[in-house]
Each structure stands twice: as structure tokens, then as C-alpha cells.
PDB file of N, CA and C in Angstrom:
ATOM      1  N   UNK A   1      -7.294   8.503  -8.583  1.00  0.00           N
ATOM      2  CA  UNK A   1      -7.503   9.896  -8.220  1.00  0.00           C
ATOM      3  C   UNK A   1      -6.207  10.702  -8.202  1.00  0.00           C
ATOM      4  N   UNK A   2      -5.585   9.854  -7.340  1.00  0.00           N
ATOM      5  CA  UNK A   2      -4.121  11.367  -7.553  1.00  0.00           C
ATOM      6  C   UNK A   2      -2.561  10.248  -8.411  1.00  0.00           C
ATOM      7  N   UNK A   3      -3.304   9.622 -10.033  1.00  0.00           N
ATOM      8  CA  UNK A   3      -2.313   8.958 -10.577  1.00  0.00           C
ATOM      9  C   UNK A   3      -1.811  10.044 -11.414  1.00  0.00           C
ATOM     10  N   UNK A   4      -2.247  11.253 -11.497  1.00  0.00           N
ATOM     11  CA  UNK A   4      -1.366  12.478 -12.393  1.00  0.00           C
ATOM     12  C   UNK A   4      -0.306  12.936 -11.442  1.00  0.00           C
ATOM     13  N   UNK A   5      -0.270  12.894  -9.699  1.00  0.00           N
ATOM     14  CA  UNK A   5       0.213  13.336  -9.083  1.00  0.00           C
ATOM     15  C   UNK A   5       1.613  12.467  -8.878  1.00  0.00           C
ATOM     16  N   UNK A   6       1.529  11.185  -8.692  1.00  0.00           N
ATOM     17  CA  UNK A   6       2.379   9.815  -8.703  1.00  0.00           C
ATOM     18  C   UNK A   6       2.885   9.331  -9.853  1.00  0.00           C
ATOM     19  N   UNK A   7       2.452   9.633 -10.923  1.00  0.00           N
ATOM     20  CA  UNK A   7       2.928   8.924 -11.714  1.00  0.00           C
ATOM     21  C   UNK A   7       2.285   8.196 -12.910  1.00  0.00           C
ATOM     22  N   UNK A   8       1.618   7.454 -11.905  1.00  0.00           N
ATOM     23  CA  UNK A   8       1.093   5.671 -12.584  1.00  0.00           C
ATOM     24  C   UNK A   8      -0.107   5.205 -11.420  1.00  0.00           C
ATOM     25  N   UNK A   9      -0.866   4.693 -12.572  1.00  0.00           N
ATOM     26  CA  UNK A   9      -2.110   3.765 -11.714  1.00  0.00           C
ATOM     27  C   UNK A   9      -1.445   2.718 -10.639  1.00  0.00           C
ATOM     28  N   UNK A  10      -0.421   2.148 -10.733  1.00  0.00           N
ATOM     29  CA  UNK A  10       0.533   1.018 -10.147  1.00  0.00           C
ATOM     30  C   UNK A  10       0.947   2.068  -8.838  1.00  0.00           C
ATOM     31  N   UNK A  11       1.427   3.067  -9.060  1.00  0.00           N
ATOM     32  CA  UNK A  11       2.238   3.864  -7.735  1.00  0.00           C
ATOM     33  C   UNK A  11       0.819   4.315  -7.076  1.00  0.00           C
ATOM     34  N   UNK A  12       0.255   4.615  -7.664  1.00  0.00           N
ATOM     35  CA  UNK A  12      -1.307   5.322  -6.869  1.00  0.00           C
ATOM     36  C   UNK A  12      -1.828   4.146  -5.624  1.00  0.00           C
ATOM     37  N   UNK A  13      -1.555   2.714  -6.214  1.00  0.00           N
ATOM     38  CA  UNK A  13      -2.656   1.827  -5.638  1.00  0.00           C
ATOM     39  C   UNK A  13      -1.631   1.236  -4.604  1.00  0.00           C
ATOM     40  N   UNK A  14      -0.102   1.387  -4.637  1.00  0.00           N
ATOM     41  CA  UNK A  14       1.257   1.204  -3.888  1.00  0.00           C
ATOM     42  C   UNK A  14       0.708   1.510  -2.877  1.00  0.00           C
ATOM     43  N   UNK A  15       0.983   3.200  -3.285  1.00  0.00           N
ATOM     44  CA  UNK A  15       0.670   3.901  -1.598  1.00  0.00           C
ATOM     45  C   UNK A  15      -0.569   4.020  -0.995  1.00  0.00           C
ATOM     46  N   UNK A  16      -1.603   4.051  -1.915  1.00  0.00           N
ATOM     47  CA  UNK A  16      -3.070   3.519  -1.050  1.00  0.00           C
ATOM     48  C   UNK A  16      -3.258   2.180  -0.577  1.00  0.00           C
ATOM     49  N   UNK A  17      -2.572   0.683  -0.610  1.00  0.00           N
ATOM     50  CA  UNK A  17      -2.625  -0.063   0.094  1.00  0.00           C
ATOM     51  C   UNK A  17      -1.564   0.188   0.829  1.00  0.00           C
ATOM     52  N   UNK A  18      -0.425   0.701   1.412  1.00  0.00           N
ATOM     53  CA  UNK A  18       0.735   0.604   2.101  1.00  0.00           C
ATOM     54  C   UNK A  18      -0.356   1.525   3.131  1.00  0.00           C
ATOM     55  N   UNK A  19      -0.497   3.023   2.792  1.00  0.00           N
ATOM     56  CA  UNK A  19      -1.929   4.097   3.762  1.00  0.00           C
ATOM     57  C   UNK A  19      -2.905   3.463   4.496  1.00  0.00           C
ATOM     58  N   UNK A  20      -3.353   1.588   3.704  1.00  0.00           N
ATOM     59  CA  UNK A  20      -4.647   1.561   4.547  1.00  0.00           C
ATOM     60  C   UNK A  20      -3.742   0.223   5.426  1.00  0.00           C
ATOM     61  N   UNK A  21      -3.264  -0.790   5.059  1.00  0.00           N
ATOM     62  CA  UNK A  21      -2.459  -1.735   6.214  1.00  0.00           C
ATOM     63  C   UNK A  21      -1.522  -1.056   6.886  1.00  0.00           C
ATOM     64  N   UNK A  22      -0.694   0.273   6.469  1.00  0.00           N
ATOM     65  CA  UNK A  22       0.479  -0.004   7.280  1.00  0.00           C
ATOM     66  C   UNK A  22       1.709   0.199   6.736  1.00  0.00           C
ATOM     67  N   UNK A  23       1.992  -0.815   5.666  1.00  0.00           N
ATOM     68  CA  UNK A  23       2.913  -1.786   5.553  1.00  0.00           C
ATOM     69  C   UNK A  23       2.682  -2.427   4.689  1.00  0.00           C
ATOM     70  N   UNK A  24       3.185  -3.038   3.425  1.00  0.00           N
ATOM     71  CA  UNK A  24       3.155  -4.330   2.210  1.00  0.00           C
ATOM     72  C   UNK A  24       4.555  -4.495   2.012  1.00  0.00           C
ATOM     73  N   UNK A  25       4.419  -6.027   0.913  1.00  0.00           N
ATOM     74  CA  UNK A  25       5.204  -6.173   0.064  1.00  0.00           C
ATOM     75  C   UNK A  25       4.861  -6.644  -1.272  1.00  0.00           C
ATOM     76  N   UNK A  26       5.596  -6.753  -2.030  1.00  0.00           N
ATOM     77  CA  UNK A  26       5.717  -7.275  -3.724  1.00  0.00           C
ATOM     78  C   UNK A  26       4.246  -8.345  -3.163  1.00  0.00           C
ATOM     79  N   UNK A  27       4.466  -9.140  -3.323  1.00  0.00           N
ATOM     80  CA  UNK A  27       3.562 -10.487  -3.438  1.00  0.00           C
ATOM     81  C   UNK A  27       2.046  -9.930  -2.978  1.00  0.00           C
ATOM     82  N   UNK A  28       1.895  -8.885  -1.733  1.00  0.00           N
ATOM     83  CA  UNK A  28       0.655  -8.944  -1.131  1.00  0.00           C
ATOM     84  C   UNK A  28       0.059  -7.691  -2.395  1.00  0.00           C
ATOM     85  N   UNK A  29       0.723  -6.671  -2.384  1.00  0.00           N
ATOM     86  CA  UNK A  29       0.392  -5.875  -3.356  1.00  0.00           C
ATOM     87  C   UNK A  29      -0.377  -6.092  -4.307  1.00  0.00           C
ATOM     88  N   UNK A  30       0.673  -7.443  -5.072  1.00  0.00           N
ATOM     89  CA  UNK A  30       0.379  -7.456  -6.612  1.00  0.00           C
ATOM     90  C   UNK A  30      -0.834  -8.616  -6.204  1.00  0.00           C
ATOM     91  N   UNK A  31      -0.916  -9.756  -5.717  1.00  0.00           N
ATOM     92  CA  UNK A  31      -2.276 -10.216  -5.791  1.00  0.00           C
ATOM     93  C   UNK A  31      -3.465  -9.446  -5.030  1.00  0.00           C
ATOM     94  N   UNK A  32      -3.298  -8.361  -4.247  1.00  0.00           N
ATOM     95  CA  UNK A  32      -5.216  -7.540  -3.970  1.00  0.00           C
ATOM     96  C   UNK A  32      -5.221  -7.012  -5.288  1.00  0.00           C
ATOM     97  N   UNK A  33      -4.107  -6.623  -6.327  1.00  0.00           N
ATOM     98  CA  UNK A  33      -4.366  -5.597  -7.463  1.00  0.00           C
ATOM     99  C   UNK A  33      -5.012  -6.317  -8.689  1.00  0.00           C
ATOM    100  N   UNK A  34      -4.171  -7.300  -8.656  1.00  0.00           N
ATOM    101  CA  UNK A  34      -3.654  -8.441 -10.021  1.00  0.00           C
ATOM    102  C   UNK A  34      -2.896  -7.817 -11.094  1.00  0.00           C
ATOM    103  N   UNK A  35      -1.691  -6.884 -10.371  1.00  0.00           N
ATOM    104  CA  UNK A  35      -0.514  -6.507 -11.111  1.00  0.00           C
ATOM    105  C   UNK A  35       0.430  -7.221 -11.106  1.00  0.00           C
ATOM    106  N   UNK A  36       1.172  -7.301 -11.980  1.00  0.00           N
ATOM    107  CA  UNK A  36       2.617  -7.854 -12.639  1.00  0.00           C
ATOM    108  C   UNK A  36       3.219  -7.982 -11.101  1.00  0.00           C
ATOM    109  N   UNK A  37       3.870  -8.702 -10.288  1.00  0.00           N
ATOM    110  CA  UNK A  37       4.742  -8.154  -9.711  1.00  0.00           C
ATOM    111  C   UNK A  37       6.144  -7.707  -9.663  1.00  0.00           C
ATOM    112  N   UNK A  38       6.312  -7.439 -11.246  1.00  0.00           N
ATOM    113  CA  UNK A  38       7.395  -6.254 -11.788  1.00  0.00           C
ATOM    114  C   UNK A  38       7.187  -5.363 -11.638  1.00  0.00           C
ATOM    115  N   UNK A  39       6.199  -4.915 -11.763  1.00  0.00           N
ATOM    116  CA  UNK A  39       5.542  -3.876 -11.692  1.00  0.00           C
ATOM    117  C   UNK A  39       5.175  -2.538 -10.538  1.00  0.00           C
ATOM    118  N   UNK A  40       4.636  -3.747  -9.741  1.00  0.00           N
ATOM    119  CA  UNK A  40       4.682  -3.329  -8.337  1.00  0.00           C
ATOM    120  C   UNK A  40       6.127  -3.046  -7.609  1.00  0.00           C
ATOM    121  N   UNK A  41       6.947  -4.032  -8.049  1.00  0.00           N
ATOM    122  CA  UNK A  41       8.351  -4.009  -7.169  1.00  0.00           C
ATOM    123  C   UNK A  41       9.420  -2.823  -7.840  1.00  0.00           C
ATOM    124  N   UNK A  42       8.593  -2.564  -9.257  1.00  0.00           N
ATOM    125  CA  UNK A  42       9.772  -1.059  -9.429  1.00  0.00           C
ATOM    126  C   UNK A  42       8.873   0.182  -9.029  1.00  0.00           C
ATOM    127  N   UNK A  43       7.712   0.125  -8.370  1.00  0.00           N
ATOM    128  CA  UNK A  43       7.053   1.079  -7.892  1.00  0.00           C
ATOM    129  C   UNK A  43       7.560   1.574  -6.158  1.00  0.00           C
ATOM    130  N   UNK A  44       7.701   0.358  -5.933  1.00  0.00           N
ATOM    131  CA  UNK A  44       8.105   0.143  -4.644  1.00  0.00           C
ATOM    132  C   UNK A  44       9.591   0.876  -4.697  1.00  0.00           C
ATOM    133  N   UNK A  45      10.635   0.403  -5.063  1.00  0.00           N
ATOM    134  CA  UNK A  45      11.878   0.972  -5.549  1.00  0.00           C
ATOM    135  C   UNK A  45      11.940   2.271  -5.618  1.00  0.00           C
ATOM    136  N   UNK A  46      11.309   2.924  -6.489  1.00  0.00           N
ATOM    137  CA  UNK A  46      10.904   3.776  -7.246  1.00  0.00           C
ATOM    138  C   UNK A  46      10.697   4.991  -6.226  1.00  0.00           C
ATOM    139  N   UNK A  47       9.875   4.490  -5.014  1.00  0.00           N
ATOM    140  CA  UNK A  47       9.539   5.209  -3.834  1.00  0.00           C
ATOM    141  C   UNK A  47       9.776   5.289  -2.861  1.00  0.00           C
ATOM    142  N   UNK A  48      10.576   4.287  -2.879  1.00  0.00           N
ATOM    143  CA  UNK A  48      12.155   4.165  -1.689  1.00  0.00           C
ATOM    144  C   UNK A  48      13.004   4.999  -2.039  1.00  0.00           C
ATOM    145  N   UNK A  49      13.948   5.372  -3.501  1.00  0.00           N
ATOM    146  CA  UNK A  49      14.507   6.150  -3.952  1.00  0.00           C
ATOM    147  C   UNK A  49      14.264   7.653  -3.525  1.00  0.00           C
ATOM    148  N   UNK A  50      13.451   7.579  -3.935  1.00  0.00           N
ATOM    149  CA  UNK A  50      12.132   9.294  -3.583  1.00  0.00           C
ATOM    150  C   UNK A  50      12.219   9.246  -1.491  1.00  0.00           C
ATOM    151  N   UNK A  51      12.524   8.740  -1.293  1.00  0.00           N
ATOM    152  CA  UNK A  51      12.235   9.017   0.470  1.00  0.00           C
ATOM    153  C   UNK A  51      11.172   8.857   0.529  1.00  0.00           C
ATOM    154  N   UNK A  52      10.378   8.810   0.196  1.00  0.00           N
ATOM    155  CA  UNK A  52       8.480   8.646   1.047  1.00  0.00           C
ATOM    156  C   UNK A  52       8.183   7.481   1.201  1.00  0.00           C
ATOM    157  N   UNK A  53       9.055   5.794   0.709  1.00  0.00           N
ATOM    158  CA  UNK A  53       8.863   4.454   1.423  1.00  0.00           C
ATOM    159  C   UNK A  53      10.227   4.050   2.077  1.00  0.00           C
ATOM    160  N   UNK A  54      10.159   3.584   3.248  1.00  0.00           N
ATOM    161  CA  UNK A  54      11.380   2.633   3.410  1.00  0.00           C
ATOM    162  C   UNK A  54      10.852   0.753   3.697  1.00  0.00           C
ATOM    163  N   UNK A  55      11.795   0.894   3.740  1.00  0.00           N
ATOM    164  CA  UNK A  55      11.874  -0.951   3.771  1.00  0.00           C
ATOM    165  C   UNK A  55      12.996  -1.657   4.775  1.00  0.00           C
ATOM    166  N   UNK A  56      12.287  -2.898   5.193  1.00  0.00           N
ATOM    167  CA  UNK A  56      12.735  -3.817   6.284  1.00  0.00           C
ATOM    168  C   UNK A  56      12.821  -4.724   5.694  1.00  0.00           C
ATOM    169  N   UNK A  57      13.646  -5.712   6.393  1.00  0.00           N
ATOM    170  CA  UNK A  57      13.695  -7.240   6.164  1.00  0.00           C
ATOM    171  C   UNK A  57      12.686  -8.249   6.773  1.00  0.00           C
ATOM    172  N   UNK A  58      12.047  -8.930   6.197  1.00  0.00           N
ATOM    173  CA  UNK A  58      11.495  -9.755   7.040  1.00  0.00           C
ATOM    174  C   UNK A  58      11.111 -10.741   6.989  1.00  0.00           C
ATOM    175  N   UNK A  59      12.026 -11.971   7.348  1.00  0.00           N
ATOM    176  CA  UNK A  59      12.339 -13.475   7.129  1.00  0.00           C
ATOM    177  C   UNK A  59      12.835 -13.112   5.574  1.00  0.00           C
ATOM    178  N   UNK A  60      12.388 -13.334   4.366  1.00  0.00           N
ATOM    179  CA  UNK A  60      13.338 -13.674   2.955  1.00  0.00           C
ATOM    180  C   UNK A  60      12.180 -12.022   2.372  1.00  0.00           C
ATOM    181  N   UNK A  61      11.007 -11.969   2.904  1.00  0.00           N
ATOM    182  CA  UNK A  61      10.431 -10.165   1.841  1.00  0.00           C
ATOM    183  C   UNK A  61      11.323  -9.190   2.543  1.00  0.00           C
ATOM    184  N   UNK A  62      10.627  -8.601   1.545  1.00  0.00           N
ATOM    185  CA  UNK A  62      10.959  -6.904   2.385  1.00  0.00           C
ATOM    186  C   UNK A  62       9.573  -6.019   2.170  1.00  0.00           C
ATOM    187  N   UNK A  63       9.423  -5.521   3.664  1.00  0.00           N
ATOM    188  CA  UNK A  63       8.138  -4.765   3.975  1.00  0.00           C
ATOM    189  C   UNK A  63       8.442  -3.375   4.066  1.00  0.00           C
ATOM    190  N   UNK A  64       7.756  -3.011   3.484  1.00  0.00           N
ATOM    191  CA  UNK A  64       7.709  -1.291   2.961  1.00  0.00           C
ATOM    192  C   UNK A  64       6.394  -0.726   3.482  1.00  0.00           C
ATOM    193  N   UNK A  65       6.719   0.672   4.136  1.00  0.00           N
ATOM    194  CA  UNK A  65       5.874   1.476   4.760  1.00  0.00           C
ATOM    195  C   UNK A  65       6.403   3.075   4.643  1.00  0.00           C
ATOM    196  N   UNK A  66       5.397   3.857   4.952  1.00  0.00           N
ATOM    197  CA  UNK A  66       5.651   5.080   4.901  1.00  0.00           C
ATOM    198  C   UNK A  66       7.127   5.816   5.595  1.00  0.00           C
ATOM    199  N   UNK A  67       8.051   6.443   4.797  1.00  0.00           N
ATOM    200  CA  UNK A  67       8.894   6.833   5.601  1.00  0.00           C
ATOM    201  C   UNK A  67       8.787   7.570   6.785  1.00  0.00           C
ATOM    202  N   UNK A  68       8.700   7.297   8.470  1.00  0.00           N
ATOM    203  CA  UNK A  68       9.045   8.323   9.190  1.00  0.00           C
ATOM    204  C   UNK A  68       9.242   9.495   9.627  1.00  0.00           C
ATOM    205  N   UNK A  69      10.460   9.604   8.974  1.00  0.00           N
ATOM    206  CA  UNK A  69      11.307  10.409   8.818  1.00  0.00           C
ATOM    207  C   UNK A  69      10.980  11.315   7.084  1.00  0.00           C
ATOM    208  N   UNK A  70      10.050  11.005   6.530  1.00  0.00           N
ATOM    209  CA  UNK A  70       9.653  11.766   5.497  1.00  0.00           C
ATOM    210  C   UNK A  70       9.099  13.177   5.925  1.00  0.00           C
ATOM    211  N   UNK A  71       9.616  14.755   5.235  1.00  0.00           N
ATOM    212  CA  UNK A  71       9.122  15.846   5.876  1.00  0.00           C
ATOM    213  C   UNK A  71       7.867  15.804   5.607  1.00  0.00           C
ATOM    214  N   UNK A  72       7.185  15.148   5.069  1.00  0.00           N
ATOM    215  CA  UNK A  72       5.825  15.812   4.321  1.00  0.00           C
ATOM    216  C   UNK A  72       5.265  14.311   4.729  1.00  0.00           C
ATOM    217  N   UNK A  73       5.297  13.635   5.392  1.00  0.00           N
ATOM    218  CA  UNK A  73       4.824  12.184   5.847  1.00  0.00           C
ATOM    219  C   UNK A  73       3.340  12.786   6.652  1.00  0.00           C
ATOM    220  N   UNK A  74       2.671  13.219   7.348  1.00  0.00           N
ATOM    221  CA  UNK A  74       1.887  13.605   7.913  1.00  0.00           C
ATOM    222  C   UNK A  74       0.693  14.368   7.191  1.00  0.00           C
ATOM    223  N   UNK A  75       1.214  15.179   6.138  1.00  0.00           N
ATOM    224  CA  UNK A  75       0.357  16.065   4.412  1.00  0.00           C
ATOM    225  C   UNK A  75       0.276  14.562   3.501  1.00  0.00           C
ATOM    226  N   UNK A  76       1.102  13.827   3.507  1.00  0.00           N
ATOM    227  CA  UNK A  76       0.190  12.686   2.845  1.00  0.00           C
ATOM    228  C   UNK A  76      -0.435  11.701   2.819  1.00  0.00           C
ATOM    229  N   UNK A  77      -0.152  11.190   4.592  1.00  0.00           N
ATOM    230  CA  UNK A  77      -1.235  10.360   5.530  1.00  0.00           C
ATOM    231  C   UNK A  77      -2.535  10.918   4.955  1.00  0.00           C
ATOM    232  N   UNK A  78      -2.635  12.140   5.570  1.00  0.00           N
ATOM    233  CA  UNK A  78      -4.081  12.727   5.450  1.00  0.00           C
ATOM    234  C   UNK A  78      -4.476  12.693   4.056  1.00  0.00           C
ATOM    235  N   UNK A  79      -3.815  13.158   3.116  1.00  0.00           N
ATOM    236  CA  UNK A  79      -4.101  13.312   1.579  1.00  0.00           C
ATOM    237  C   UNK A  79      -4.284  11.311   1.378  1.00  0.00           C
ATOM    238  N   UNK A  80      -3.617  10.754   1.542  1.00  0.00           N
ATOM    239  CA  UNK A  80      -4.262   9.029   1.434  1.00  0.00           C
ATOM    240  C   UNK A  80      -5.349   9.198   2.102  1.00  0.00           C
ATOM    241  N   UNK A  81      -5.253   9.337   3.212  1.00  0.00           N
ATOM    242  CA  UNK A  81      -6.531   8.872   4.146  1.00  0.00           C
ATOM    243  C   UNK A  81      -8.131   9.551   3.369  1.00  0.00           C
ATOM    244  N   UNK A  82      -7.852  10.659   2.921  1.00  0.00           N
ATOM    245  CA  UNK A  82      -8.655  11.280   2.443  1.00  0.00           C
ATOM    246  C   UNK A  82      -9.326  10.730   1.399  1.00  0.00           C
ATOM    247  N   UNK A  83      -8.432  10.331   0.279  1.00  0.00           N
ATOM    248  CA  UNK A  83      -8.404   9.926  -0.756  1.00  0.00           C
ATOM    249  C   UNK A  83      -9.339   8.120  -0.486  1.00  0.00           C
ATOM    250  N   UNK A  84      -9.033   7.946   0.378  1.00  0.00           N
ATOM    251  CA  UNK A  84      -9.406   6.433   0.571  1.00  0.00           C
ATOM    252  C   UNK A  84     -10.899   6.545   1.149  1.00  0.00           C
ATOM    253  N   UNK A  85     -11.608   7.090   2.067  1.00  0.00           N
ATOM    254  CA  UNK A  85     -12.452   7.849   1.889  1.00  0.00           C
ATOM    255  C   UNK A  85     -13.601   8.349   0.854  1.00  0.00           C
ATOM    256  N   UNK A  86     -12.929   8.802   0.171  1.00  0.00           N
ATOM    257  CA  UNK A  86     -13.746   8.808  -1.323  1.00  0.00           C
ATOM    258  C   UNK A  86     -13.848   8.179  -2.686  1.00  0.00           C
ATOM    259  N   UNK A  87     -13.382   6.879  -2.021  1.00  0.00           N
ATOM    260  CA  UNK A  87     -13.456   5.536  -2.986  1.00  0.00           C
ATOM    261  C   UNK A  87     -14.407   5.414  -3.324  1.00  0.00           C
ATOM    262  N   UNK A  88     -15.056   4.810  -4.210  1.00  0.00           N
ATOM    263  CA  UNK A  88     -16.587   4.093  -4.137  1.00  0.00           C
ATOM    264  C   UNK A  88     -16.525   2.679  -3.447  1.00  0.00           C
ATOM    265  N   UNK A  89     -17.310   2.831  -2.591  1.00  0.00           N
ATOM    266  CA  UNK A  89     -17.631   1.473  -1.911  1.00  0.00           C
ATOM    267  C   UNK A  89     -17.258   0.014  -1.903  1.00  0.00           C
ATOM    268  N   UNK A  90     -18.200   0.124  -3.579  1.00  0.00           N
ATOM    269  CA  UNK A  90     -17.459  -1.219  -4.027  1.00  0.00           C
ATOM    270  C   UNK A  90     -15.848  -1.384  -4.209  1.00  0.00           C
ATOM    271  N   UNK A  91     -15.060  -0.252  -4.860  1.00  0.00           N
ATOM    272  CA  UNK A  91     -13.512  -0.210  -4.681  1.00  0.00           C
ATOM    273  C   UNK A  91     -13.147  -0.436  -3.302  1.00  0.00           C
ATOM    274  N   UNK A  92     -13.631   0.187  -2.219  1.00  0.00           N
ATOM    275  CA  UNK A  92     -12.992  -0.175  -1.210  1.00  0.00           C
ATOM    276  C   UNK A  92     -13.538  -1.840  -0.429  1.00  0.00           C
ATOM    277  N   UNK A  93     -14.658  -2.126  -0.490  1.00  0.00           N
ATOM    278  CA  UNK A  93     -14.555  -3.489  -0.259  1.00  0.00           C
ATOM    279  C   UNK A  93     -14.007  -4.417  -1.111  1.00  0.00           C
ATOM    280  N   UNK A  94     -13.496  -4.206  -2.194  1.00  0.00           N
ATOM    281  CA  UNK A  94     -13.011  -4.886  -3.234  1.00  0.00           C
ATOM    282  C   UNK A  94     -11.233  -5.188  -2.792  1.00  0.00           C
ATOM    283  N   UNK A  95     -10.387  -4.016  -2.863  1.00  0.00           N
ATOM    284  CA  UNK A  95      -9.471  -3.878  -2.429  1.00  0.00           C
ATOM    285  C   UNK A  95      -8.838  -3.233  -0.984  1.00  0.00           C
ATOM    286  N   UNK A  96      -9.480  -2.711  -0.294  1.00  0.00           N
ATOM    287  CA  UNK A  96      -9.135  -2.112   0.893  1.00  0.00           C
ATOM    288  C   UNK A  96      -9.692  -2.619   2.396  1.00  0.00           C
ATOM    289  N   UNK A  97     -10.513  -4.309   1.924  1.00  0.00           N
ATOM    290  CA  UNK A  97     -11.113  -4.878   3.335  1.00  0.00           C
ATOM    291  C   UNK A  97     -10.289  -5.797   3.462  1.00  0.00           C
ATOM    292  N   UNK A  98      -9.769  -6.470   3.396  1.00  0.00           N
ATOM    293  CA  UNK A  98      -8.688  -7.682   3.273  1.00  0.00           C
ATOM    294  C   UNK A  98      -8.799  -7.614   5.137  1.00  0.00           C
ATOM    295  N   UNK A  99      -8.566  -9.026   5.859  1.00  0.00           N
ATOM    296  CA  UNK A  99      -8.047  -9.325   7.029  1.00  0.00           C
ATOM    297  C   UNK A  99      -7.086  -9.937   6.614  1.00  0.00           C
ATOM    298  N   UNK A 100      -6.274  -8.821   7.786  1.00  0.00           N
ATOM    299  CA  UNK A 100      -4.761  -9.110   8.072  1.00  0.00           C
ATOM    300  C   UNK A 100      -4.605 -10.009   9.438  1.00  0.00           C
ATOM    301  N   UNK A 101      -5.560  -9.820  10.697  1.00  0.00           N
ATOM    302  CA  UNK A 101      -4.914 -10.440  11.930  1.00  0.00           C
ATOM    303  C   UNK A 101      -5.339 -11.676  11.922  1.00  0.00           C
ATOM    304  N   UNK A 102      -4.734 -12.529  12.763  1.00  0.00           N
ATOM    305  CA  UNK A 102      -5.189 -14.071  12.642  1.00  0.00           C
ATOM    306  C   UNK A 102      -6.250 -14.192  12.912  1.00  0.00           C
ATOM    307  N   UNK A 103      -6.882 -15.364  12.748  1.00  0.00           N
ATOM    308  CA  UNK A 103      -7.705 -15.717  13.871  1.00  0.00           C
ATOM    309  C   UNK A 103      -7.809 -17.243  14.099  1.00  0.00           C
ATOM    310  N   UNK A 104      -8.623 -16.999  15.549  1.00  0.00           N
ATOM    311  CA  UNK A 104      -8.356 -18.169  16.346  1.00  0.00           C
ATOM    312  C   UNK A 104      -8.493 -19.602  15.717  1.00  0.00           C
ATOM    313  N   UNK A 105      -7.936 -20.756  15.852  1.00  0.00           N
ATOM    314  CA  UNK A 105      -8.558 -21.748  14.796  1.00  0.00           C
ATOM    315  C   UNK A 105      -9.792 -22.417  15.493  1.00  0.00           C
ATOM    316  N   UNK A 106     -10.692 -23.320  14.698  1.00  0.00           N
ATOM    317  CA  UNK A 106     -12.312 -23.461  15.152  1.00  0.00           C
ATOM    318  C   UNK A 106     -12.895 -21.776  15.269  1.00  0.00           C
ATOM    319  N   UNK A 107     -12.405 -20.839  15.268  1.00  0.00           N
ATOM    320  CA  UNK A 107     -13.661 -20.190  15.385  1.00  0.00           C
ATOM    321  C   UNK A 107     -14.321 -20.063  14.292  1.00  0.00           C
ATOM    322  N   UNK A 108     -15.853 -19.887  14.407  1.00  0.00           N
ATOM    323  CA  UNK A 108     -17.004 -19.525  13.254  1.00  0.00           C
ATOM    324  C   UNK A 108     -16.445 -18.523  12.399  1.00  0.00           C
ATOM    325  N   UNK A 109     -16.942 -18.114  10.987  1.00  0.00           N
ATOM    326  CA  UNK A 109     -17.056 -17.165  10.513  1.00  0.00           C
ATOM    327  C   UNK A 109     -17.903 -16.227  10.589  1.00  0.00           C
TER     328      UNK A 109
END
């Protein structure tokens, strides 16, 4: 939806999974997508450069999330959020349901 606005189908699907966890890196990215993870990691770059991602260390990745401190960080929460929203269904259970928190071990599914 907004890959004329970004760029690339690769930067579009960056910041709509970084909008719906939080937070990614290279590895988690590229397997919900099944992109290159060249691909992903000069997108990532790409948007660190630009101010609208920064990045942490954490243990040997680096986790990237919305900049903060970005002026326009709040106009594009909503513009993701929006955007995510008017997925089709199947796109969003496809790529946008993933569990992230643990869970307990023995419990049922």
C-alpha cells in the first residue's frame, strides 16, 4: 500500500512488521517475509540513515524500532497502524500474528 511512498515492497513490509511488534531484526524480518536477508538488512540501514529507525545491541543482533526522537514518529504510527488495519485478513494472519511472548512449558495449546 504505501511501497510508492517508501520506496520498495522490502521497506514497506520493514516498517509494517517493526509498527506491529515493536521492534525486529535481520533474521526475524526476513523469515515472516521469506526475503533475502540482504535485503532486509539494507532496508534496515537504509532507515536508520533517514532517522525514522534506530538500533540497539542485543547479545550479537541488533534490534531496530521506530525512532523516538523522530519529528513525524507519531503521523506514522498512525499512518502504519492504519495501514495494518486494512490488510486483508488473510495477509494479516499470515504475517502480522506471529507470538512473540513465551510461554509456560507443559502448557496446552
Amino acid at each position: 500500500m504505501i511501497e510508492s511512498l517508501v520506496g520498495n515492497k522490502t521497506a514497506e513490509r520493514v516498517l509494517l512488521y517493526i509498527s506491529n511488534y515493536g521492534e525486529g531484526h535481520v533474521s526475524g524480518i526476513s523469515e515472516a517475509f521469506g526475503i533475502p536477508k540482504s535485503q532486509v538488512r539494507k532496508q534496515l540501514l537504509r532507515l536508520e540513515e533517514g532517522g525514522i529507525l534506530v538500533a540497539r545491541n542485543v547479545g550479537n543482533m541488533r534490534v531496530f524500532q521506530i525512532n523516538p526522537r523522530c519529528p513525524f514518529r507519531n503521523e506514522l504510527e498512525a499512518l502504519l497502524e492504519k495501514i495494518l488495519r486494512l490488510l486483508p485478513e488473510k495477509e494479516r494472519e499470515t504475517f502480522y500474528r506471529d507470538r512473540k511472548r513465551p510461554r509456560r512449558t507443559g502448557k496446552a495449546l
